[in-house]
Protein backbone atom coordinates (compact mmCIF):
# COMPACT_ATOMS: atom_id res chain seq x y z
CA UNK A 1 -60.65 -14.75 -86.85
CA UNK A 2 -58.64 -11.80 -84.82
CA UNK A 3 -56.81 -13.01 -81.61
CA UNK A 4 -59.38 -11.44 -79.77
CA UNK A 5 -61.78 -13.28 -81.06
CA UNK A 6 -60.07 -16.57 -80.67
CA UNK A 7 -59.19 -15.74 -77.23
CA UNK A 8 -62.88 -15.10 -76.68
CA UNK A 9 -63.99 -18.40 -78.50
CA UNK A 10 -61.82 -20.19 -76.11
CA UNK A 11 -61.72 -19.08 -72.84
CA UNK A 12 -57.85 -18.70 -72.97
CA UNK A 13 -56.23 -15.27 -72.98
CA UNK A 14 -54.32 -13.17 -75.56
CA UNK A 15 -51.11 -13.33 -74.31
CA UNK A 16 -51.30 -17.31 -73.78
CA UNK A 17 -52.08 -16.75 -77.81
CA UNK A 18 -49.05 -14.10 -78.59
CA UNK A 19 -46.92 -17.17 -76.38
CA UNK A 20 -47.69 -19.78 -78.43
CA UNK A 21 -46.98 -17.82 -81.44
CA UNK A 22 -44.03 -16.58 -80.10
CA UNK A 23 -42.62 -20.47 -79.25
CA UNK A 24 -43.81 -21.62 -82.72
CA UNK A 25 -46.24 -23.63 -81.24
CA UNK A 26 -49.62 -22.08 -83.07
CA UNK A 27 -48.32 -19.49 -85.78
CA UNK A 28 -51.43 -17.97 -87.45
CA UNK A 29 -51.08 -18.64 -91.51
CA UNK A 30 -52.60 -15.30 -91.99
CA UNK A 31 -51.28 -12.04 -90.79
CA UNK A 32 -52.79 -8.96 -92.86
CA UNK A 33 -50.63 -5.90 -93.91
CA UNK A 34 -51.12 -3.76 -90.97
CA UNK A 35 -49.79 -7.10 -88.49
CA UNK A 36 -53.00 -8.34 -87.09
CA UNK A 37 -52.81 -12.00 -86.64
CA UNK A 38 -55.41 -13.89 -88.42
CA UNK A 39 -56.56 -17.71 -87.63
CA UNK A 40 -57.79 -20.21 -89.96
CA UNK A 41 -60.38 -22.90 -89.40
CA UNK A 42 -56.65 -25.21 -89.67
CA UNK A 43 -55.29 -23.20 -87.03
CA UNK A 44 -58.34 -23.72 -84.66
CA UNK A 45 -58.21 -27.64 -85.07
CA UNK A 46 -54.56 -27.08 -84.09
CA UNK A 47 -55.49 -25.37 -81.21
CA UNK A 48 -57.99 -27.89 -80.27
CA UNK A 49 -55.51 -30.29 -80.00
CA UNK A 50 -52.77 -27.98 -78.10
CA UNK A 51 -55.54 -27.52 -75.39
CA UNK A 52 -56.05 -31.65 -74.94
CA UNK A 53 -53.40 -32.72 -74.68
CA UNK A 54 -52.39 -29.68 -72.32
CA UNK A 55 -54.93 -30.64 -70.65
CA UNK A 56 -53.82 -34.82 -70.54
CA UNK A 57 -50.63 -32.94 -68.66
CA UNK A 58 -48.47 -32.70 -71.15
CA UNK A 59 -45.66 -29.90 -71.48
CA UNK A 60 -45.92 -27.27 -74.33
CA UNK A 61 -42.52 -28.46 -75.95
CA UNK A 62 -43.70 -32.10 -75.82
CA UNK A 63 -46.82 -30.94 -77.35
CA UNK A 64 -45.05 -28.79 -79.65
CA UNK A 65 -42.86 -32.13 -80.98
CA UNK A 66 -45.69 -34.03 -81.18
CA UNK A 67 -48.09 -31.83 -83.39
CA UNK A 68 -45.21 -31.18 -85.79
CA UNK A 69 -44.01 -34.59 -86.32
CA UNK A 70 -44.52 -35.65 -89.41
CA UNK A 71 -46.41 -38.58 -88.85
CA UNK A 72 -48.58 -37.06 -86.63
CA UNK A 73 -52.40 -37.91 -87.47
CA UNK A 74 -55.18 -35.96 -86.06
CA UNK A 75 -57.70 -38.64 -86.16
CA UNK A 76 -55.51 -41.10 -84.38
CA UNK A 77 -54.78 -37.94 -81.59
CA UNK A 78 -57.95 -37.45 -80.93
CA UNK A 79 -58.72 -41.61 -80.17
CA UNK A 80 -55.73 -41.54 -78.03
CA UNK A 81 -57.21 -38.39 -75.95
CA UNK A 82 -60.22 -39.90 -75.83
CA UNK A 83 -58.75 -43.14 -74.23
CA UNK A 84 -56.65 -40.96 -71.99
CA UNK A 85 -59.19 -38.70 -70.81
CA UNK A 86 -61.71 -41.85 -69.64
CA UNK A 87 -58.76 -43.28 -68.26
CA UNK A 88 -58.63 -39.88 -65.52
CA UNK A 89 -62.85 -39.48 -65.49
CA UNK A 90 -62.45 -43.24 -64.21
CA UNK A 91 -59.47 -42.35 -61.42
CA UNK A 92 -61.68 -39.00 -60.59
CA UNK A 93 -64.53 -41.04 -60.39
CA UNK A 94 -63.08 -44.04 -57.70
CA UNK A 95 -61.42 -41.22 -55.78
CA UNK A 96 -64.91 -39.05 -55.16
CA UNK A 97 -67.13 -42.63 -54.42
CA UNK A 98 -64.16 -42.66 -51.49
CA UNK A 99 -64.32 -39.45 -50.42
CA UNK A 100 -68.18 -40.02 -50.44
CA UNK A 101 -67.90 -43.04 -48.44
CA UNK A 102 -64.86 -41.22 -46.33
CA UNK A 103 -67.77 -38.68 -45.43
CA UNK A 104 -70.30 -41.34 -44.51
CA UNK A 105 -67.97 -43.13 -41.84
CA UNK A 106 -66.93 -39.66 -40.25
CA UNK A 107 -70.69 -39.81 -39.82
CA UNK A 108 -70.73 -43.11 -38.32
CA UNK A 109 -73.16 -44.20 -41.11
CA UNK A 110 -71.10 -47.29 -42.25
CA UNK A 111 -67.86 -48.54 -41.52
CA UNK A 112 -64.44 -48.27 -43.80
CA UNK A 113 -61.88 -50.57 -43.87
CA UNK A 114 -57.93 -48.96 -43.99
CA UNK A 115 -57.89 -50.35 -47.29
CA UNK A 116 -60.75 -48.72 -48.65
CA UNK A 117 -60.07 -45.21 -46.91
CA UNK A 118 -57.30 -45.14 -49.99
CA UNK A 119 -58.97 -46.79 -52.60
CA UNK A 120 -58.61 -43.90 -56.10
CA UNK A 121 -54.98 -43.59 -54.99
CA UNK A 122 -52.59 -44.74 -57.92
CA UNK A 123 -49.07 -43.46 -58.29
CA UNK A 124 -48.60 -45.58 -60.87
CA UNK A 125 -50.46 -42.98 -63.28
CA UNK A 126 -49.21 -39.23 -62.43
CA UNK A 127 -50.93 -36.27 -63.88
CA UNK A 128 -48.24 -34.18 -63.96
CA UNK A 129 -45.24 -36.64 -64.24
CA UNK A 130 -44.32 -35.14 -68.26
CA UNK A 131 -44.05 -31.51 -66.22
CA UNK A 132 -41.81 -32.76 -63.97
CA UNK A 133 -39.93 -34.52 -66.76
CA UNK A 134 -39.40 -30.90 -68.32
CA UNK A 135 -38.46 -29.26 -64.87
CA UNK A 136 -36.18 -32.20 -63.48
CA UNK A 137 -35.08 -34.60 -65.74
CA UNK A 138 -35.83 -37.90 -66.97
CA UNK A 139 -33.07 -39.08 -64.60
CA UNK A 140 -35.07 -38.46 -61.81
CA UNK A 141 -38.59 -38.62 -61.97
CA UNK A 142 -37.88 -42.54 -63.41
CA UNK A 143 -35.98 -43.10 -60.08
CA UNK A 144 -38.90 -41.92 -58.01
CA UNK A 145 -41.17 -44.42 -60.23
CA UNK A 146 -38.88 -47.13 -60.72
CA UNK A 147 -39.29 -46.97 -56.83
CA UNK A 148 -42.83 -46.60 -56.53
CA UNK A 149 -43.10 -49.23 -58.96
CA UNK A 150 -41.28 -51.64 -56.80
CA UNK A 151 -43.33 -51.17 -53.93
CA UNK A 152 -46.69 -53.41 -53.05
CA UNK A 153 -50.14 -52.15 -53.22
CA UNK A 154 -49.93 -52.38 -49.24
CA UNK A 155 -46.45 -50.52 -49.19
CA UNK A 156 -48.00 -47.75 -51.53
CA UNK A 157 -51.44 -47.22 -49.31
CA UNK A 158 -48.70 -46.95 -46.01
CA UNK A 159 -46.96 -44.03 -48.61
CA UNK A 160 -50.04 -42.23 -49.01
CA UNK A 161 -51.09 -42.78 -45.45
CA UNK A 162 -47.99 -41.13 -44.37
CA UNK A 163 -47.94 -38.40 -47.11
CA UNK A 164 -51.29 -37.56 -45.70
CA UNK A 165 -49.90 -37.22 -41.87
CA UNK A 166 -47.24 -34.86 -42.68
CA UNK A 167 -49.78 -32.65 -45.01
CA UNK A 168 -52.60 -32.75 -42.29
CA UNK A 169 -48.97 -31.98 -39.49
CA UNK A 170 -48.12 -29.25 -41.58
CA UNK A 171 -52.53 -27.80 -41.93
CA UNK A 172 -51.91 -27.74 -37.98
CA UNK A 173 -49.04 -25.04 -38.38
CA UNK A 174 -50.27 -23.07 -40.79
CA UNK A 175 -51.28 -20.22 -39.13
CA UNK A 176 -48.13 -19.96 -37.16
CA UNK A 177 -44.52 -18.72 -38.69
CA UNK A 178 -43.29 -21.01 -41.30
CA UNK A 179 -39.54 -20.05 -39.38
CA UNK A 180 -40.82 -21.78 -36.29
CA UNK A 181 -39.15 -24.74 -35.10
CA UNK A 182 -42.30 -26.98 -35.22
CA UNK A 183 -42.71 -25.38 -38.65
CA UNK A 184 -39.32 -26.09 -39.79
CA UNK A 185 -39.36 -30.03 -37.64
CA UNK A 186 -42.70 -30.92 -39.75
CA UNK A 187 -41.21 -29.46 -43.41
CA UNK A 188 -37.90 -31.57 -42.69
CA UNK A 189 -40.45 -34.81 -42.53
CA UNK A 190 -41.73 -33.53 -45.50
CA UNK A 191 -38.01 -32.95 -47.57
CA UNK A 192 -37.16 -36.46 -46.28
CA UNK A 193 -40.44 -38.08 -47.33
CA UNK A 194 -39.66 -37.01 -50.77
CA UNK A 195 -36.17 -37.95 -50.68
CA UNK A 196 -37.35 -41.42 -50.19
CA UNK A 197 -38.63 -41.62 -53.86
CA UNK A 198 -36.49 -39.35 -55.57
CA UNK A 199 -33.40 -36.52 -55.03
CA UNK A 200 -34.34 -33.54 -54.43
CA UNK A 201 -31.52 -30.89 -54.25
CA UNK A 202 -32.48 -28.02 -51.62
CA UNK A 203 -33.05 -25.85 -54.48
CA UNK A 204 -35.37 -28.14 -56.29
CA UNK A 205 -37.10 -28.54 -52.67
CA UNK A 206 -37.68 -25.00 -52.78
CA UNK A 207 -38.55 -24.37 -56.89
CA UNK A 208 -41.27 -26.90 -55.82
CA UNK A 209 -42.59 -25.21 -53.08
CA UNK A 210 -42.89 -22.47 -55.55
CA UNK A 211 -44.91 -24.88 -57.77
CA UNK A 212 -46.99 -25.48 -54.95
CA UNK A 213 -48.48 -21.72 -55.66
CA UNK A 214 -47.27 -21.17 -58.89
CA UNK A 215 -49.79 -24.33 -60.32
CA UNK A 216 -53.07 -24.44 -59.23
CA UNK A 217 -53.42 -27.76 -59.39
CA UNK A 218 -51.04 -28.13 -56.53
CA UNK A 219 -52.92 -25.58 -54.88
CA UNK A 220 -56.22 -27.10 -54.84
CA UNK A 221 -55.01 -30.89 -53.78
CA UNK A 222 -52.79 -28.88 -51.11
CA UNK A 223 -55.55 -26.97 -49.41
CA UNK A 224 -57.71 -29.86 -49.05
CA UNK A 225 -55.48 -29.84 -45.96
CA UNK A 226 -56.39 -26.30 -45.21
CA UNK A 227 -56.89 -23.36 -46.71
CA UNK A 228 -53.60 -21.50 -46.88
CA UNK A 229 -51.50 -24.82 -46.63
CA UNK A 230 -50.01 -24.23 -50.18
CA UNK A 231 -48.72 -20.47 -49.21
CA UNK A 232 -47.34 -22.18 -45.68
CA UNK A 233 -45.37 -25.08 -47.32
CA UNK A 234 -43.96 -22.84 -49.78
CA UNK A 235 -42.56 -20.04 -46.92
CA UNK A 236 -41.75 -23.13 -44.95
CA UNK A 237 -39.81 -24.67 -47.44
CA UNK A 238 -37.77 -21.72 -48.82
CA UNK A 239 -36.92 -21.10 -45.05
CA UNK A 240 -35.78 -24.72 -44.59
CA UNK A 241 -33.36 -24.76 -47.98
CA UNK A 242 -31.70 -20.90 -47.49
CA UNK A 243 -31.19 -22.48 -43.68
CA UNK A 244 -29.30 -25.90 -44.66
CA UNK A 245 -27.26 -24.39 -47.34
CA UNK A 246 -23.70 -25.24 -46.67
């Protein structure tokens, strides 16, 4: 099959295609005289198996070590994704029955207890803790879970309880001037919440408020808040680091 065709087949783009070609993570074994790429049935399972575990979170040089290794074993890859992929329907599937029952108590239909208003949360399993491995360090993204680790179940709900003020703080603000001082007051809360879990440079504080746009993951949790939020904390942010540089 033609790139084009692959592309099509997928739902991924050309240029994500050319990429991984270009990184030597999928190389086409064919290419004809004239330079058009050509992929195999082999290089289709290989993609298949790029995509899950891209999909599981993991980085495309992590990936790339792990489907050239030479013990690697399709078979047991795909058991593994299977396992890891049940693992997040189950975590998607306890945080919607709380955001079901979340909706039923704003109704005044039952009656939630602060315990179960967070039940779903666990930052014992982050989605996108081998991304920030690749973009931080191993150094410290195992502080920030050695320390999350430590805490108690009741410790970690008051966390997410408090994330949650300064995100719903911040919703308030955004359709003011990220420069303005209640702005700038609410994002400091923020910089210091996540300096309690890990050390964040202003720089990094700011390359992640990038993130917060750049990866639509982000995006999407974000604007739960609000619609916008995302775009807010990222002006916000990049205000509050170019202002505190010594």
């Amino acid at each position: 099959m033609k790139v084009k065709e692959v592309a099509d087949l997928v739902g991924i783009s050309v240029r994500t295609l050319h990429y991984y070609d270009e990184i030597g993570l999928l190389t086409p074994e064919k290419v004809t005289e004239s330079g058009y790429r050509l992929y195999t049935d082999n290089d289709l399972e290989k993609l298949q198996q790029i995509l899950f575990f891209k999909e599981l979170g993991f980085p495309l040089k992590k990936i790339k070590e792990i489907i050239n290794s030479p013990s690697f074993d399709r078979h047991e890859a795909l058991v593994l994704q299977r396992k890891m992929l049940l693992e997040k329907r189950r975590r998607l599937d306890k945080m919607i029955a709380t955001i079901d029952k979340t909706i039923q108590h704003m109704k005044g239909e039952i009656q939630m207890t602060n315990k179960e208003k967070f039940e779903g949360f666990d930052f014992s399993h982050n989605p996108y803790e081998q991304e920030a491995r690749e973009r931080w360090g191993d150094e410290a993204v195992d502080k920030a879970n050695a320390k999350i680790g430590s805490m108690s179940k009741d410790e970690q709900e008051a966390m997410a309880k408090a994330m949650n003020s300064i995100y719903k703080k911040l919703a308030a603000l955004r359709h003011g001037s990220p420069e303005s001082e209640e702005a700038q007051a609410a994002i400091k809360e923020w910089y210091d919440f996540l300096n309690n879990f890990g050390n964040y440079s202003l720089e990094a504080f700011k390359g992640l408020g990038q993130m917060y746009v750049d990866d639509e993951r982000f995006t999407k949790n974000i604007d739960q808040f609000g619609e916008g939020l995302a775009k807010f904390m990222r002006d916000a942010m990049a205000v509050f680091a170019d202002q505190n540089k010594k």
